[in-house]
C-alpha atoms as a PDB file:
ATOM      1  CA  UNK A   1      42.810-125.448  47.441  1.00  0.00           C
ATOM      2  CA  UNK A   2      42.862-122.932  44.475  1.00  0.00           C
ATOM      3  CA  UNK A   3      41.659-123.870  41.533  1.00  0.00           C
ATOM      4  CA  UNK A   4      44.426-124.161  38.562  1.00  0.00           C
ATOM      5  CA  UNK A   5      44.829-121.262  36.278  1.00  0.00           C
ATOM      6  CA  UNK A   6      46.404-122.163  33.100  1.00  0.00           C
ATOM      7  CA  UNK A   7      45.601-124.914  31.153  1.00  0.00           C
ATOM      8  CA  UNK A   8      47.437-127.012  28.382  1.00  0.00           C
ATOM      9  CA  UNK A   9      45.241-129.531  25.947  1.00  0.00           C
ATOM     10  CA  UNK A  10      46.826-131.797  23.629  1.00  0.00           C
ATOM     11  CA  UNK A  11      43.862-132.847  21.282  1.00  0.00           C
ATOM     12  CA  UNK A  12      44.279-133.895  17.937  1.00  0.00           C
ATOM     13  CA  UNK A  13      40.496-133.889  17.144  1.00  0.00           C
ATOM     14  CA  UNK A  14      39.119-130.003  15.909  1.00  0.00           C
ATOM     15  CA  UNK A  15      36.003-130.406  17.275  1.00  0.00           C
ATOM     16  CA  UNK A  16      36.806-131.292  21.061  1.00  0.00           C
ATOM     17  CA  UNK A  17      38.918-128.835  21.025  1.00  0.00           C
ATOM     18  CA  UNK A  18      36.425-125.939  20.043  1.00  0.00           C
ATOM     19  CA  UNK A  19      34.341-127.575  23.011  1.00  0.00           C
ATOM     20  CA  UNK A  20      36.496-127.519  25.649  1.00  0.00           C
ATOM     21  CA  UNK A  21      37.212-123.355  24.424  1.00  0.00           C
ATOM     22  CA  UNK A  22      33.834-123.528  24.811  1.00  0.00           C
ATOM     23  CA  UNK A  23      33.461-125.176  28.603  1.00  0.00           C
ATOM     24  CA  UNK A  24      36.006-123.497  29.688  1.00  0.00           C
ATOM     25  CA  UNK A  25      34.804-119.951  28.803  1.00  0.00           C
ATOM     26  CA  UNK A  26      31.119-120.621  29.764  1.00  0.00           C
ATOM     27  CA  UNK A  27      32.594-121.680  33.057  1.00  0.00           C
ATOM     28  CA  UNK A  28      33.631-118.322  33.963  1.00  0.00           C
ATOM     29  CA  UNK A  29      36.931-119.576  36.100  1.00  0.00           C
ATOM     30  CA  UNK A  30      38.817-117.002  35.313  1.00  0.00           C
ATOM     31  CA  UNK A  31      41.469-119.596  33.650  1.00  0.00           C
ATOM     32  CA  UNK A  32      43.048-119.802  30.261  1.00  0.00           C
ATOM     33  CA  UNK A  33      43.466-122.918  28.048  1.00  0.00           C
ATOM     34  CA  UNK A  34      45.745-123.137  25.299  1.00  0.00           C
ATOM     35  CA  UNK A  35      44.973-125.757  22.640  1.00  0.00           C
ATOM     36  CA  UNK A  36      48.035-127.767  20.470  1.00  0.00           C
ATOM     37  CA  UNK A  37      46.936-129.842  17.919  1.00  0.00           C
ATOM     38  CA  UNK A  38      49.459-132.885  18.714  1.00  0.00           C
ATOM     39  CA  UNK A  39      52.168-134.033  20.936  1.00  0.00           C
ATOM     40  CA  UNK A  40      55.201-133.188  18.868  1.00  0.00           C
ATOM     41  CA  UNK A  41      53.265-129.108  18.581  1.00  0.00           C
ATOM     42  CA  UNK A  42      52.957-129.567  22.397  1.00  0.00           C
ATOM     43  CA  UNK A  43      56.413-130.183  23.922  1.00  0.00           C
ATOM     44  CA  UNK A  44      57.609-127.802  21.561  1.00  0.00           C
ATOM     45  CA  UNK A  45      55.340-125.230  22.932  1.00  0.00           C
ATOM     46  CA  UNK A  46      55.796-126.003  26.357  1.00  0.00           C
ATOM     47  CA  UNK A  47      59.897-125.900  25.947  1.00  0.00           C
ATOM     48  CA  UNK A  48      59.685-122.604  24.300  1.00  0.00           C
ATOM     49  CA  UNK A  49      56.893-120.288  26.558  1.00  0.00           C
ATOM     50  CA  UNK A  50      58.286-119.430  30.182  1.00  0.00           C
ATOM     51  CA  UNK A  51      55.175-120.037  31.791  1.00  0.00           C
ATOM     52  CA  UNK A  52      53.953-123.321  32.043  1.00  0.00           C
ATOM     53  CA  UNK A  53      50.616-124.756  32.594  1.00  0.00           C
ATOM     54  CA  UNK A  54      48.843-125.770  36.114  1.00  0.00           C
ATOM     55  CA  UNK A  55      47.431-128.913  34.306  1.00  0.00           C
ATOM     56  CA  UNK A  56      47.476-130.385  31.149  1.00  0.00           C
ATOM     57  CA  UNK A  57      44.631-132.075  29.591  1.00  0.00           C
ATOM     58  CA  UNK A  58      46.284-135.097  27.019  1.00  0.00           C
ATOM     59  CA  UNK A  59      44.755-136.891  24.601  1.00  0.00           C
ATOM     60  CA  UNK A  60      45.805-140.444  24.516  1.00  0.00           C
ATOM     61  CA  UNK A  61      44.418-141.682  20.772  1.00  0.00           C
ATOM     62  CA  UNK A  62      46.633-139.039  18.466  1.00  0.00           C
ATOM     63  CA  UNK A  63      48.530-139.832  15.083  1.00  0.00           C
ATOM     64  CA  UNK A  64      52.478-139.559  15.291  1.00  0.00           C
ATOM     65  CA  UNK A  65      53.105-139.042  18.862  1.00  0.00           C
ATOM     66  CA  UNK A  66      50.211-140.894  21.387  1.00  0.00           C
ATOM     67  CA  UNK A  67      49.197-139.138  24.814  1.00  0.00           C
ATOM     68  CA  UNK A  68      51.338-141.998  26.649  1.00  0.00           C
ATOM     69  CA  UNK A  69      54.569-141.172  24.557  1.00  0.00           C
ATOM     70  CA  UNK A  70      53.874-137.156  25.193  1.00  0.00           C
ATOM     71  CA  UNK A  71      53.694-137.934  29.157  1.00  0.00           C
ATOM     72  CA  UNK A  72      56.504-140.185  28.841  1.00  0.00           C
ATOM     73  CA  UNK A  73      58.313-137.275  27.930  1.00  0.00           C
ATOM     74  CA  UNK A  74      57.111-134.782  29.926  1.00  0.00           C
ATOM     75  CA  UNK A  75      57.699-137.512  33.216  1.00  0.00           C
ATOM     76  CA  UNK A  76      61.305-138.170  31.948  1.00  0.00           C
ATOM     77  CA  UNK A  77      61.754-133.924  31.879  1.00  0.00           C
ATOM     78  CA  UNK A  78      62.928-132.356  35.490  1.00  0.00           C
ATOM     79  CA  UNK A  79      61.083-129.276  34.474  1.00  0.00           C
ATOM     80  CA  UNK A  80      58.184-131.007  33.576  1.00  0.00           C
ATOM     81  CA  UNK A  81      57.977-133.578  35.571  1.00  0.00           C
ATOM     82  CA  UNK A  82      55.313-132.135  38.395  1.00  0.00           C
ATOM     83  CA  UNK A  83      52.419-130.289  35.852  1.00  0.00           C
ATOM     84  CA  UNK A  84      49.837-132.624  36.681  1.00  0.00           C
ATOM     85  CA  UNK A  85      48.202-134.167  33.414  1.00  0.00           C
ATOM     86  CA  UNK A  86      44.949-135.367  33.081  1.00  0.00           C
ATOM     87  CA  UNK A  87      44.707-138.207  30.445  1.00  0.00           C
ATOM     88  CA  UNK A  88      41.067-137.749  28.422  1.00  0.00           C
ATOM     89  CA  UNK A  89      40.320-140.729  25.804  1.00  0.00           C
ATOM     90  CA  UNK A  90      37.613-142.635  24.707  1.00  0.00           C
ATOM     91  CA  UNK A  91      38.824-145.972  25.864  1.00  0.00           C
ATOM     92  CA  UNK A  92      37.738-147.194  29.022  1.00  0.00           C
ATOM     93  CA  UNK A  93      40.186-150.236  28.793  1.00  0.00           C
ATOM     94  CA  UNK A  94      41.879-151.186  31.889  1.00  0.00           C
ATOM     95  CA  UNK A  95      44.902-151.555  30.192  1.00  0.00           C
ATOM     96  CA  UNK A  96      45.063-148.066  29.054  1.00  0.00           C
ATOM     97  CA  UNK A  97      44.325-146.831  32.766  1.00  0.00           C
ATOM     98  CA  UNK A  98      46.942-149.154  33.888  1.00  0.00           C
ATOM     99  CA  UNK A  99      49.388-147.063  31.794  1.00  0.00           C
ATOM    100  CA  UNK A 100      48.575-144.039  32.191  1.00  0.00           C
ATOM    101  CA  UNK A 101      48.809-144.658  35.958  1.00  0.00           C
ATOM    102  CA  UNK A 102      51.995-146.344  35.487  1.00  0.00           C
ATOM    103  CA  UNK A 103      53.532-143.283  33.827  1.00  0.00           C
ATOM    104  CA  UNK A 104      52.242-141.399  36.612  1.00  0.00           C
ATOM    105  CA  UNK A 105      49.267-139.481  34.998  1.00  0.00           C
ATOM    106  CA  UNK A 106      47.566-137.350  37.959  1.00  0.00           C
ATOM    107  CA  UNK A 107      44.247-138.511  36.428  1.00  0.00           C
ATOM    108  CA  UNK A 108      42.265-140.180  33.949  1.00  0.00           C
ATOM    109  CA  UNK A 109      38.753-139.263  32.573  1.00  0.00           C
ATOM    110  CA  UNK A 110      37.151-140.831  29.712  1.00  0.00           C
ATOM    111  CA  UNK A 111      35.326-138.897  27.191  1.00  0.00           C
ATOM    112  CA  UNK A 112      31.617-138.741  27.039  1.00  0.00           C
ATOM    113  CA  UNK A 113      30.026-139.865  24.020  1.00  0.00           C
ATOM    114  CA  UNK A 114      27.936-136.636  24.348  1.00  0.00           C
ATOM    115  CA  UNK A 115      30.966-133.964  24.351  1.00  0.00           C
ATOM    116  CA  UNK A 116      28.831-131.304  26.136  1.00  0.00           C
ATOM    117  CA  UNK A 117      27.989-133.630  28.717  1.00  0.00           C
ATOM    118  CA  UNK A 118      31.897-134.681  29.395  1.00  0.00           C
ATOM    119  CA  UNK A 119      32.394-130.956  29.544  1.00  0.00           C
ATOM    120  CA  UNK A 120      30.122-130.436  32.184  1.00  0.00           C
ATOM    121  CA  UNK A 121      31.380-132.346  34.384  1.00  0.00           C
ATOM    122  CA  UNK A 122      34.863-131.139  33.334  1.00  0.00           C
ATOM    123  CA  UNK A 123      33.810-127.601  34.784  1.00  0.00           C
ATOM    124  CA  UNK A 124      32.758-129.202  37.544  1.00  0.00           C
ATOM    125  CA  UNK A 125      35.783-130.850  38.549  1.00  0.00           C
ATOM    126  CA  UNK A 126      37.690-127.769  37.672  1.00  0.00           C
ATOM    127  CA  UNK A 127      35.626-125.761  39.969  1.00  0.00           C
ATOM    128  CA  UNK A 128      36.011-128.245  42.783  1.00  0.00           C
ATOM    129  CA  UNK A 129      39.503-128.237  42.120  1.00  0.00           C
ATOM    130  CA  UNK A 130      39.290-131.913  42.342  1.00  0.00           C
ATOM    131  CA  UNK A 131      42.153-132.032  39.006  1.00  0.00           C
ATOM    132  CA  UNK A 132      44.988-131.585  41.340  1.00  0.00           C
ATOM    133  CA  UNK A 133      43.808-134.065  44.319  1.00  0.00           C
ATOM    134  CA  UNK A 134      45.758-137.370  46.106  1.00  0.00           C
ATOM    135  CA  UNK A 135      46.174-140.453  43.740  1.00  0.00           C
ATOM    136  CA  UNK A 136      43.560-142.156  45.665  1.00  0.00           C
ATOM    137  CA  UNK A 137      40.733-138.986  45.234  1.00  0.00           C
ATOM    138  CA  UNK A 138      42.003-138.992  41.631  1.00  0.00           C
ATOM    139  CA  UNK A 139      41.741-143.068  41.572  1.00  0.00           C
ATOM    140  CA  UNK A 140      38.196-142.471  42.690  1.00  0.00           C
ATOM    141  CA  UNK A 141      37.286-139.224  40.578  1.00  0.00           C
ATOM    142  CA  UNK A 142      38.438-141.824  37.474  1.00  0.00           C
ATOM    143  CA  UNK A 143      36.112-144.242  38.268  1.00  0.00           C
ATOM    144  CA  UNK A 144      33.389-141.899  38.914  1.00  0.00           C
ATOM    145  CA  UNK A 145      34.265-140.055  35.502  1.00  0.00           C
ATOM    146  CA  UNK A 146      34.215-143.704  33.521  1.00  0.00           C
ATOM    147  CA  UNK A 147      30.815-144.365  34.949  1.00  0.00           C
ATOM    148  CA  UNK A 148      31.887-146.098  37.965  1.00  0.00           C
ATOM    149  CA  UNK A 149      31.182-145.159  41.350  1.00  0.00           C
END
């Protein structure tokens, strides 16, 4: 499976945002990531640049739009509809998993409190290509990522 190319992240926070330029230079994937500041920034992007993104990588805790409105729009969108996005947060509530699952996020990963850590394993999954998996290796990649096993 080939490992996605072009990445979108909706982060509202300045400082995981330099990190993931960061990761994702460091881990020498030969991708790009693009970095939007908050939902309403991101669809707007995304509706006005003719090539899309392989994944997208969604914040759900953002002021003005959440992550769960932006992939409510993006789901209700035909040509939007199939980008796999990756829900990152700092809640490991089931509730919030529930959701994101029920609005058909491809995955959900829970932020590390040490940033370079979360990261690392990013790159990792990236590099196994294990972003773009079935639900149920995604299912299990969550847990694993939320300190499950």
């Amino acid at each position: 499976m080939p490992v996605p190319c072009h990445y979108l992240l909706i982060d509202d926070s300045p400082s995981d945002r330099l990190l993931a330029e960061e990761a994702f230079e460091q881990a020498g994937l030969n991708c790009s990531l693009i970095t939007v500041d908050s939902g309403r920034k991101a669809l707007h992007h995304l509706r006005s640049e003719t090539v899309q993104p392989d994944v997208i990588l969604l914040d759900i805790n953002m002021p003005g739009m959440s992550g769960f409105e932006v992939l409510e729009e993006l789901k209700r969108d035909p040509v939007f509809a199939l980008i796999p996005v990756v829900m990152l947060t700092t809640s490991s509530a089931k509730s919030d998993v529930t959701r994101a699952y029920s609005l058909h996020a491809s995955s959900y990963l829970v932020k590390s409190p040490v940033l370079g850590s979360f990261w690392s394993r990013w790159r990792h999954s990236c590099a196994t290509g294990r972003t773009t998996g079935s639900r149920k290796r995604r299912s299990r990649s969550a847990g694993a990522w939320a300190g499950g096993s």
